[in-house]
Protein backbone atom coordinates (compact mmCIF):
# COMPACT_ATOMS: atom_id res chain seq x y z
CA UNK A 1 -15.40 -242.35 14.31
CA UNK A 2 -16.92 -241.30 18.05
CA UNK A 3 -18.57 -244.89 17.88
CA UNK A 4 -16.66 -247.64 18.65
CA UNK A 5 -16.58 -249.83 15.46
CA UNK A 6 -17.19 -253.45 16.53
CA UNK A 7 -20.04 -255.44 18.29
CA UNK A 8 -19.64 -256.71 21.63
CA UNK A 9 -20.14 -260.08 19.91
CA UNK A 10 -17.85 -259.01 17.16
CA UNK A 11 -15.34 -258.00 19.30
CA UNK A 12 -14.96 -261.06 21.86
CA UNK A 13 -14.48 -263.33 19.16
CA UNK A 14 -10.86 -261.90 18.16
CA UNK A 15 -7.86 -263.29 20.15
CA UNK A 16 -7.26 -260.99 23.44
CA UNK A 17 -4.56 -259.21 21.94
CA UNK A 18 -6.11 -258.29 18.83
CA UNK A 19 -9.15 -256.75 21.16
CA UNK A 20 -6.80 -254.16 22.52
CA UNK A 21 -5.15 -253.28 19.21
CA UNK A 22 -8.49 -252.56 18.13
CA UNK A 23 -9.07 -250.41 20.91
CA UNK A 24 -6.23 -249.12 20.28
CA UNK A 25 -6.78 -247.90 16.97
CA UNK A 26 -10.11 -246.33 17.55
CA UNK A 27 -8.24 -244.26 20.76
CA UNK A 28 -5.81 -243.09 18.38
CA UNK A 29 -8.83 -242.11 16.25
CA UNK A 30 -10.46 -240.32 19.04
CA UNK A 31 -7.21 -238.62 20.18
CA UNK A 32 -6.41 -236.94 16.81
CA UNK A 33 -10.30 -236.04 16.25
CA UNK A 34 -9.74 -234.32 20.22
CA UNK A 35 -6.39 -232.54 18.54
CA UNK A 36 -8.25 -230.87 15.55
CA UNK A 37 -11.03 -229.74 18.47
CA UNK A 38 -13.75 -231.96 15.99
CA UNK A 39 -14.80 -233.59 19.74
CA UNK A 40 -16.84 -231.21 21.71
CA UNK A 41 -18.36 -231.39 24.85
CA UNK A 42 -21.68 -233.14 24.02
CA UNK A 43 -19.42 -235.80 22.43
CA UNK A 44 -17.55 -236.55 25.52
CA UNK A 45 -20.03 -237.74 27.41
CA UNK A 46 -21.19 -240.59 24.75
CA UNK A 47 -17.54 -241.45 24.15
CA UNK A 48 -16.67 -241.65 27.54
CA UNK A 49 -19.91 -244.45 28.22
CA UNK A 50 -19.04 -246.16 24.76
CA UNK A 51 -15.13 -246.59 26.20
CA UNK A 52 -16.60 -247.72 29.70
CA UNK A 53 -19.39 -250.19 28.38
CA UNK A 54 -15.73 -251.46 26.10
CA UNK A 55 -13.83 -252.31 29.35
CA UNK A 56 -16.76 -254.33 30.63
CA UNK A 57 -16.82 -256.24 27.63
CA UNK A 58 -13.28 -257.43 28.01
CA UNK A 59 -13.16 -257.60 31.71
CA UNK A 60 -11.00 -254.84 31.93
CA UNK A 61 -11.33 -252.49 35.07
CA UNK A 62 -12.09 -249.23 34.88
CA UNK A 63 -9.12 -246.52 35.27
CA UNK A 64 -9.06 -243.46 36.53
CA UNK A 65 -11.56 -240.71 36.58
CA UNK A 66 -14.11 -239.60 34.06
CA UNK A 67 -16.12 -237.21 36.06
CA UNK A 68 -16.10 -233.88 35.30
CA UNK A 69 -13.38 -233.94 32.91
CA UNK A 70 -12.70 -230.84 30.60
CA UNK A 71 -10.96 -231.85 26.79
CA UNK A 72 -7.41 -231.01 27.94
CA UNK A 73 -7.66 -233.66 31.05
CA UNK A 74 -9.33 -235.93 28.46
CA UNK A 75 -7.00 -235.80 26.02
CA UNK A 76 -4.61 -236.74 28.43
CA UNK A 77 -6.62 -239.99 29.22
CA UNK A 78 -7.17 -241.05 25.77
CA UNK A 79 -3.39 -241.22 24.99
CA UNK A 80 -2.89 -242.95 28.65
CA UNK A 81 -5.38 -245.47 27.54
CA UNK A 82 -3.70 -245.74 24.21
CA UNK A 83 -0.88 -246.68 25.45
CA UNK A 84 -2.34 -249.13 27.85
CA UNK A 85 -3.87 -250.99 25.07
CA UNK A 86 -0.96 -250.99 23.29
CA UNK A 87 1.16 -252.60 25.31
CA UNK A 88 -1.68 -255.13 26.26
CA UNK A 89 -1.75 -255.98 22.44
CA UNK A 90 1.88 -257.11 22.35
CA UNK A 91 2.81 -254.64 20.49
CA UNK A 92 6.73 -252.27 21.97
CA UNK A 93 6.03 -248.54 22.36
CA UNK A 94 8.48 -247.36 20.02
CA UNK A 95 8.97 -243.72 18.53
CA UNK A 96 6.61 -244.60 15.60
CA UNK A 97 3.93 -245.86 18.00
CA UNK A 98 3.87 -242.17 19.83
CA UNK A 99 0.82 -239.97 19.11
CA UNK A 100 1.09 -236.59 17.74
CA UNK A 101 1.84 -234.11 19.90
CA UNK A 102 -0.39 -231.53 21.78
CA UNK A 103 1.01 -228.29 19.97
CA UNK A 104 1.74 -225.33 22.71
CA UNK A 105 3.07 -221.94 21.94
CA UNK A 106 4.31 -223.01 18.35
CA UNK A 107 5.20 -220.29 16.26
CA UNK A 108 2.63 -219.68 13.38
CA UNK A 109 4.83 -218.46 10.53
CA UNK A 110 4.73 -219.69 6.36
CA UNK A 111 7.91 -217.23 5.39
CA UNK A 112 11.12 -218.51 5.00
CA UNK A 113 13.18 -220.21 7.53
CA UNK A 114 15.59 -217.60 8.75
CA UNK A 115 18.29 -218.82 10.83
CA UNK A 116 19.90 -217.36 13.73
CA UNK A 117 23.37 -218.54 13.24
CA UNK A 118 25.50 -219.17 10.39
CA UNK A 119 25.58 -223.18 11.41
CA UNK A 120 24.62 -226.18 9.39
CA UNK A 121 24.73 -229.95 10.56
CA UNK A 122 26.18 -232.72 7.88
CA UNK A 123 24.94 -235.92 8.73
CA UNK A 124 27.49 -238.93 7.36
CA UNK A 125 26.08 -242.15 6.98
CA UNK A 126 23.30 -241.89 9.18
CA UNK A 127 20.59 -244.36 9.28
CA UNK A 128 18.10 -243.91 11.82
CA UNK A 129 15.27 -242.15 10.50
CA UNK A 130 14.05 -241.51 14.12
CA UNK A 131 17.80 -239.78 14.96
CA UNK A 132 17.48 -237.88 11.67
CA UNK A 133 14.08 -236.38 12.43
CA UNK A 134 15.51 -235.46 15.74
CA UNK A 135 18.27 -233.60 13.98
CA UNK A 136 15.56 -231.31 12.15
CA UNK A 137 13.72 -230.64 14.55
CA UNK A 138 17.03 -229.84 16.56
CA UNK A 139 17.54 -227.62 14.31
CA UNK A 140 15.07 -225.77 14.06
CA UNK A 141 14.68 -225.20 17.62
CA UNK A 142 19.06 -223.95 17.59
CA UNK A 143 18.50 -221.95 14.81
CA UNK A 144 20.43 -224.09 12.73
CA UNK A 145 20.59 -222.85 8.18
CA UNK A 146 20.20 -225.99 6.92
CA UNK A 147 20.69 -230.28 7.37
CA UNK A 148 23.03 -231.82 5.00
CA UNK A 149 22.14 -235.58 4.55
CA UNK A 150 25.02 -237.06 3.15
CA UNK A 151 25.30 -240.44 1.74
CA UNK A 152 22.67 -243.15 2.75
CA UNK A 153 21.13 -240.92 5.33
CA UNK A 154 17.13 -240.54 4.78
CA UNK A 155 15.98 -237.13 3.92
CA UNK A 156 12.70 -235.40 3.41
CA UNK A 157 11.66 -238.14 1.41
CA UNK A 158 11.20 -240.34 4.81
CA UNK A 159 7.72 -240.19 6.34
CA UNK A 160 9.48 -241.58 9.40
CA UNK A 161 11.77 -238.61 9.48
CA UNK A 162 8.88 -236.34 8.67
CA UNK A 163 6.81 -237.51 11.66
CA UNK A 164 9.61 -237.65 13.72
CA UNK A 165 10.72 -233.59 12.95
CA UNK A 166 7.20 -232.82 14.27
CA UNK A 167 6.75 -231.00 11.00
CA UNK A 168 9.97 -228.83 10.72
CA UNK A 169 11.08 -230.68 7.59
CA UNK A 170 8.62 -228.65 6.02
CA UNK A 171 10.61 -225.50 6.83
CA UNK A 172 14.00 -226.37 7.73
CA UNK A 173 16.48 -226.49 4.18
CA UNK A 174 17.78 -229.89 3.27
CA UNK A 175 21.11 -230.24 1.33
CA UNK A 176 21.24 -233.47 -0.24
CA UNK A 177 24.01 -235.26 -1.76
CA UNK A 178 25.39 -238.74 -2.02
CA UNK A 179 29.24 -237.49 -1.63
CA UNK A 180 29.25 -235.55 1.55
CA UNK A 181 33.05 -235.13 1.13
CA UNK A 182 32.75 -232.66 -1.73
CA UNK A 183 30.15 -230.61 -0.34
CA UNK A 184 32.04 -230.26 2.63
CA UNK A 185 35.20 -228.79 0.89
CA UNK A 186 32.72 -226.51 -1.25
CA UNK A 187 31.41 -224.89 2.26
CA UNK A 188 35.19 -224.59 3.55
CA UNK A 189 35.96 -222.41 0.07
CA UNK A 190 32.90 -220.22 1.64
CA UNK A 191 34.39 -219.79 5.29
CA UNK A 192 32.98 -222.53 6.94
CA UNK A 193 35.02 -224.32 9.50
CA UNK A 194 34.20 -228.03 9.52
CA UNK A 195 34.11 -229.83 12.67
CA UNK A 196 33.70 -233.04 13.12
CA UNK A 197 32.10 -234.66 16.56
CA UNK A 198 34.62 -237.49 16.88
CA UNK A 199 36.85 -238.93 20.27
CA UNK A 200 40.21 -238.95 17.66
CA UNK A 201 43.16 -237.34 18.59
CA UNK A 202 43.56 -233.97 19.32
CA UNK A 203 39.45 -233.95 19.87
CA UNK A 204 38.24 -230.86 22.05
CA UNK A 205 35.57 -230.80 24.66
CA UNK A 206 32.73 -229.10 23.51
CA UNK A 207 32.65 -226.77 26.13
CA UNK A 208 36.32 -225.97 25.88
CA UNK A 209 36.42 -225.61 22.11
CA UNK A 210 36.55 -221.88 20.53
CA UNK A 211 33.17 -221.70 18.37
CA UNK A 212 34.07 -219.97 15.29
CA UNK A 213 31.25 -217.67 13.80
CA UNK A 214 30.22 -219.99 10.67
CA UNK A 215 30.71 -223.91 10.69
CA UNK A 216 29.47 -227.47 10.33
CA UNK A 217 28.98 -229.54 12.50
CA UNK A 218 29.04 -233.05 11.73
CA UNK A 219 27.52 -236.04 12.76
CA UNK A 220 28.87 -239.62 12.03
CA UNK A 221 27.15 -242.82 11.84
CA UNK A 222 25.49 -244.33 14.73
CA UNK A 223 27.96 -247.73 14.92
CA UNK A 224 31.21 -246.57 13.34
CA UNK A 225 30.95 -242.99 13.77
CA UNK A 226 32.45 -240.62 10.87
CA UNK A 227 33.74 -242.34 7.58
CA UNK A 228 37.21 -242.05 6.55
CA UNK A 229 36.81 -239.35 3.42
CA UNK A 230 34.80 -236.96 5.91
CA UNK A 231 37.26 -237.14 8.60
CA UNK A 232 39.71 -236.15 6.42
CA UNK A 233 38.33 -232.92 5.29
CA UNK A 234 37.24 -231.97 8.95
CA UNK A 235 39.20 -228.99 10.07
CA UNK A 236 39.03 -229.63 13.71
CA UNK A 237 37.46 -232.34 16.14
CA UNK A 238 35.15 -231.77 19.40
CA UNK A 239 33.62 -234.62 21.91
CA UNK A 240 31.64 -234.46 24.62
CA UNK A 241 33.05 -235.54 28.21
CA UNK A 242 31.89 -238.87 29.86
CA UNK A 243 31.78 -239.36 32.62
CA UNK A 244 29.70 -242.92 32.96
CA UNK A 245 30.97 -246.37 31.96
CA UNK A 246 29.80 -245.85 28.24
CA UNK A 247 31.79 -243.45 25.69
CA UNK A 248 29.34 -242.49 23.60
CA UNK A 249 25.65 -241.19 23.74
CA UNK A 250 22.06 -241.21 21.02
CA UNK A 251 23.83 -239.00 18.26
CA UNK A 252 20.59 -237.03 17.98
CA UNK A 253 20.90 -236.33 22.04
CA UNK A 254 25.08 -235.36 21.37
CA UNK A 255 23.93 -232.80 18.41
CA UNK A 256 21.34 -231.70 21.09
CA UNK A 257 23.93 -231.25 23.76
CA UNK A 258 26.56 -229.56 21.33
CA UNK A 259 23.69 -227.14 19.17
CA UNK A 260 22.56 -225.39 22.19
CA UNK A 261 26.03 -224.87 23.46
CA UNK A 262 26.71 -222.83 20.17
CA UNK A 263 24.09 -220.93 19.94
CA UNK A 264 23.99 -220.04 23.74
CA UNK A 265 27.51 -218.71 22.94
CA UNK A 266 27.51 -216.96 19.35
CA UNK A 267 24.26 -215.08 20.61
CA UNK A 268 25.35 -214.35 24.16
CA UNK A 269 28.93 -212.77 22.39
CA UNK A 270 26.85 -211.24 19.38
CA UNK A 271 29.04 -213.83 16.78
CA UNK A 272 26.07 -214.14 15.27
């Protein structure tokens, strides 16, 4: 796929923005061929005059250097250039349009997840795949036991929340079930203290609240937050401080905010 697929001739006859999807696509190509290290060296160099004699086809000026590049720096460029041509297309960058990414001092390791604190996050009613994916791959980077999707929230069964988690669905437990209620009062029977993220009454600040050595934390739905059967089997209710003209935040950044503040406390006491 080094070699550009379409004619010069070919190419000029689709619409402008369909050129630069095209280019697009064969970027992305080139990119994830550079990420499996199938593009070496003597490839650049035809790549790099195929991409330049592409830009003079179109009319497109030339950007940025491509002398004496090494496959990190051009790596870089390709996704740049993706991008470019993406947006020239029409098309929104949005998560889903993101490449993969470059994977640096990940942790090679095919036995079982083990966490590092007795914490699992119960998602109510979510419905951003993006925000789910997030979650996972939150937790795996807090330590977190396990994701509970409750409800209509996509699971492992979502390629979007697959490619979103950046792979740690495939290590990360998920606990599945439609009534997120009863689970919830099953885990309190084993110890766990449920706590809701929620600006109700009596709600702590996150950095105030006493974190308990086993819990759940839970996550409500992006526009109405948590549903009335979970709220009602939360034990206690935390929410983080604003202090902008907005009162709430991403729910995937909030877990972020509130997952490193527990385990930068249980492990820093030895609650863990």
């Amino acid at each position: 796929m080094d070699s550009f697929p379409f004619t010069k001739k070919k190419l000029l006859q689709q619409p402008q923005a369909r050129r630069h999807r095209i280019i697009s696509d064969w970027l992305k190509e080139i990119y994830l061929m550079a990420l499996d290290s199938d593009i070496k060296t003597d490839k650049l160099e035809f790549i790099k005059k195929n991409y330049l004699s592409i830009l003079e086809w179109i009319d497109e000026e030339k950007s940025g250097s491509l002398t004496d590049i090494d496959e990190r720096r051009w790596i870089e460029y390709v996704a740049d250039r993706y991008h470019y041509h993406k947006q020239k297309s029409g098309i929104g960058i949005a998560e889903h349009n993101f490449l993969p990414t470059v994977k640096t001092g990940d942790i090679i390791d095919q036995s079982p997840w083990r966490p590092i604190i007795d914490y699992k996050v119960a998602l109510d009613n979510l419905r951003s795949a993006f925000n789910v994916g997030s979650i996972f791959r939150l937790a795996d980077a807090t330590g977190f036991g396990s994701v509970i999707t409750g409800g209509k929230t996509p699971g492992k069964e979502s390629q979007q929340v697959i490619n979103t988690s950046m792979g740690s669905t495939d290590w990360i437990p998920e606990e599945k079930l439609d009534d997120l209620p009863s689970l919830l009062l099953t885990d309190k029977k084993n110890n766990y203290r449920v706590i809701g993220v929620e600006t109700v009454e009596n709600s702590e600040s996150y950095l105030e609240y006493p974190w308990p050595g086993k819990g759940i934390v839970v996550m409500g739905n992006e526009e109405y937050g948590l549903s009335q059967e979970v709220l009602k089997v939360c034990d206690d209710f935390i929410h983080l401080p604003m202090f902008g003209r907005k009162n709430s935040i991403n729910v995937a950044n909030a877990f972020a905010v509130i997952a490193f503040q527990i385990v930068i406390k249980l492990t820093r006491t030895g609650n863990t």
